[in-house]
C-alpha atoms as a PDB file:
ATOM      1  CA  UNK A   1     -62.316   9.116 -78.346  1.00  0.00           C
ATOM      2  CA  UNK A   2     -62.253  10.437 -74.925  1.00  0.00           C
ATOM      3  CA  UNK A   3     -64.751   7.445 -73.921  1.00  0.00           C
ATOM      4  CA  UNK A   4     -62.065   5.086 -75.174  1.00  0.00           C
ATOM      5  CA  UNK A   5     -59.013   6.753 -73.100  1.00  0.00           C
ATOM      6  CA  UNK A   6     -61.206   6.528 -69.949  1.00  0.00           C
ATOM      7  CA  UNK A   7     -61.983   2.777 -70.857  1.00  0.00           C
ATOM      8  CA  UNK A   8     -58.057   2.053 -71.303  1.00  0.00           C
ATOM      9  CA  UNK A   9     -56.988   3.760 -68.217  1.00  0.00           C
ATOM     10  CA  UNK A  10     -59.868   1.898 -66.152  1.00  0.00           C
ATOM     11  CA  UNK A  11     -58.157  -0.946 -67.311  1.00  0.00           C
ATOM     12  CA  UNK A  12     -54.710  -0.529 -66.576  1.00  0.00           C
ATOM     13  CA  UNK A  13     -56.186   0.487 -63.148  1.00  0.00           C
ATOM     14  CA  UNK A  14     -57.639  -3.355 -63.045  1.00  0.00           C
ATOM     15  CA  UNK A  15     -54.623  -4.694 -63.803  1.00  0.00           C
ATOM     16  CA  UNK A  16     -52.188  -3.060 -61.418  1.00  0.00           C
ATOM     17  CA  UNK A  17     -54.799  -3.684 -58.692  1.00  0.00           C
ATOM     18  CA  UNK A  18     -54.253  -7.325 -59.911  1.00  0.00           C
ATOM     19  CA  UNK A  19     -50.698  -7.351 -60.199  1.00  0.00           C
ATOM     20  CA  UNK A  20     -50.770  -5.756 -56.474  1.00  0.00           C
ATOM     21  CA  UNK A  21     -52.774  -8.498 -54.979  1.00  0.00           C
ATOM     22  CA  UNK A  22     -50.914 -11.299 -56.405  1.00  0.00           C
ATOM     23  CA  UNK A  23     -47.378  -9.931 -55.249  1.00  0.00           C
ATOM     24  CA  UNK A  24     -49.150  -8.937 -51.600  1.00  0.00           C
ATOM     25  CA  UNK A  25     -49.901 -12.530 -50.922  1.00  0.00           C
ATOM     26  CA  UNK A  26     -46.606 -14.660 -51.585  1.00  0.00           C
ATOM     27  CA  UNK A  27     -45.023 -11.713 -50.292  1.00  0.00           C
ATOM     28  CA  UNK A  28     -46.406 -11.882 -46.928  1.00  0.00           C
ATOM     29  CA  UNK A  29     -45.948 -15.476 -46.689  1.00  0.00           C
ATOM     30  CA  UNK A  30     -42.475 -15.139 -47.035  1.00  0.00           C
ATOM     31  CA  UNK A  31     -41.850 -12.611 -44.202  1.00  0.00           C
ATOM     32  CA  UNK A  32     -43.975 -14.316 -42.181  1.00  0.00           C
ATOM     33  CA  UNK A  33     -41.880 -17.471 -42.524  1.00  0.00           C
ATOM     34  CA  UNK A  34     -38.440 -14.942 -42.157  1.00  0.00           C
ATOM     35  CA  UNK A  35     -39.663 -13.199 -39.342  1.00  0.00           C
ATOM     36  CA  UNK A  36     -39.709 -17.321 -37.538  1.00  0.00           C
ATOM     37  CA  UNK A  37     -36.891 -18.462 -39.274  1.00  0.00           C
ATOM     38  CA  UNK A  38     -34.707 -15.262 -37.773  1.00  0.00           C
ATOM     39  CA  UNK A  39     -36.925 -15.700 -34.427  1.00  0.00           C
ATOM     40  CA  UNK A  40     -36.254 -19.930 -34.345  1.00  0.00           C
ATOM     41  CA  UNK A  41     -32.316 -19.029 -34.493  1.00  0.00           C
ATOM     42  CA  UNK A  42     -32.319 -16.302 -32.268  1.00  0.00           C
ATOM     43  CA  UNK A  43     -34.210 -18.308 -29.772  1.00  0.00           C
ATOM     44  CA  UNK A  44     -33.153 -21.897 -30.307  1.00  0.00           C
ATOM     45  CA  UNK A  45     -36.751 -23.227 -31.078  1.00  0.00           C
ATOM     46  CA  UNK A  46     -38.056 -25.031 -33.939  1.00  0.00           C
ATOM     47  CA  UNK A  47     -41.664 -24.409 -34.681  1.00  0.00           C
ATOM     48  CA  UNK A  48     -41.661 -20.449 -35.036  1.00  0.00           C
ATOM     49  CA  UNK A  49     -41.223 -20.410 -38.382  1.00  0.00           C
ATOM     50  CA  UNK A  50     -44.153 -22.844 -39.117  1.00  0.00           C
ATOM     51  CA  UNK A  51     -46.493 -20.321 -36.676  1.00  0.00           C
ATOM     52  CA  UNK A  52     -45.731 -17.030 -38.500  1.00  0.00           C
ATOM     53  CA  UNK A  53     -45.536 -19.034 -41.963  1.00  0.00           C
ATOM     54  CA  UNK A  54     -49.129 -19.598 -40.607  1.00  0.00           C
ATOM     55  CA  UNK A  55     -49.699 -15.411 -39.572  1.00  0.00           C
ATOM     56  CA  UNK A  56     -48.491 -15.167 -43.520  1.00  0.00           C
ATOM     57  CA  UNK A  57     -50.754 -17.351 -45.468  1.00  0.00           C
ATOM     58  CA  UNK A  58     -53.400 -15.869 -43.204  1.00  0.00           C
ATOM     59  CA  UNK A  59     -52.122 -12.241 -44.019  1.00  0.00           C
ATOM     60  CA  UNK A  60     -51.954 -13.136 -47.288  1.00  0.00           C
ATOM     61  CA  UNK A  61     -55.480 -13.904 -47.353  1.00  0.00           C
ATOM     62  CA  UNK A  62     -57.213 -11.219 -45.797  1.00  0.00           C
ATOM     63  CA  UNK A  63     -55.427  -8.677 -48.083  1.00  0.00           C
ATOM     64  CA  UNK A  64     -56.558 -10.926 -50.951  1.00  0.00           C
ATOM     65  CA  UNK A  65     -60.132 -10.600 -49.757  1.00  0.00           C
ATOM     66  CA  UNK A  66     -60.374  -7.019 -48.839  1.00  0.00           C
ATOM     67  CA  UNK A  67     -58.954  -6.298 -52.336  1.00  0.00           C
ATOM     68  CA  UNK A  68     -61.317  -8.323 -54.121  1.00  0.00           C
ATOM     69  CA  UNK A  69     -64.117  -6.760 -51.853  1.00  0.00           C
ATOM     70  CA  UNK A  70     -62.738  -3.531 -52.433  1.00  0.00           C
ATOM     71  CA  UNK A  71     -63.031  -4.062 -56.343  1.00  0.00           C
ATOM     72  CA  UNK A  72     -66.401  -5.033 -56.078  1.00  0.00           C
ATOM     73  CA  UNK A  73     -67.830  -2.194 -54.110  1.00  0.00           C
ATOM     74  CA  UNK A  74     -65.508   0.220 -56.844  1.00  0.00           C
ATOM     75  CA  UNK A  75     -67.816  -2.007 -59.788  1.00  0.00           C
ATOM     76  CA  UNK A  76     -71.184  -2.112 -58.041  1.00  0.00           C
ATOM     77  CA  UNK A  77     -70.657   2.234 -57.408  1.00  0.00           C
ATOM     78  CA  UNK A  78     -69.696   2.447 -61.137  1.00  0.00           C
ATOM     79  CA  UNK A  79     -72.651   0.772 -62.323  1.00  0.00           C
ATOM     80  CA  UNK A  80     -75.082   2.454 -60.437  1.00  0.00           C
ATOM     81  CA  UNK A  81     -73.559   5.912 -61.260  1.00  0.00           C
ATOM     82  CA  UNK A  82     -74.032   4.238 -65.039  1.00  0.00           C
ATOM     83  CA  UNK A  83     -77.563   3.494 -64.512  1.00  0.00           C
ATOM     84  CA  UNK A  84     -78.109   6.885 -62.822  1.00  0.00           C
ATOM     85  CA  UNK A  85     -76.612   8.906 -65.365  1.00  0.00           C
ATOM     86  CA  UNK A  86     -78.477   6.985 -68.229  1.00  0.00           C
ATOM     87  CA  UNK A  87     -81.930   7.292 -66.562  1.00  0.00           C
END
């Protein structure tokens, strides 16, 4: 039973890992694109907002990546503690 518990809370650890990646990403593209919107009226120019929407897709995507290689070093260390505590 206690196998089980550990098994369900490993998952729900998954999933708001998930959850936290895919709200990280649109949310950085959309203060990247405020932060040139607000800088575009404050200095009368017209392509800020396109060069930080660009900072915030790019943002977006190196959180994304460090995440996902973040999970994957957290799953290869599980399975080789697995494998060492079975041998």
């Amino acid at each position: 039973m206690d196998k089980r518990k550990g098994d369900k809370r490993a998952s729900f650890q998954q999933l708001s890992s998930l959850i936290g990646v895919g709200m990280v990403f649109p949310i950085s593209i959309v203060i990247g694109y405020g932060i040139g919107y607000y800088l575009d009226r404050w200095l009368g120019t017209t392509y800020l907002k396109i060069v930080f929407l660009l900072f915030g897709i790019a943002s977006g995507f190196v959180s994304f990546f460090r995440s996902i290689s973040a999970a994957e070093r957290e799953e290869n260390r599980k399975e080789k503690s697995d494998t060492d505590s079975t041998e």
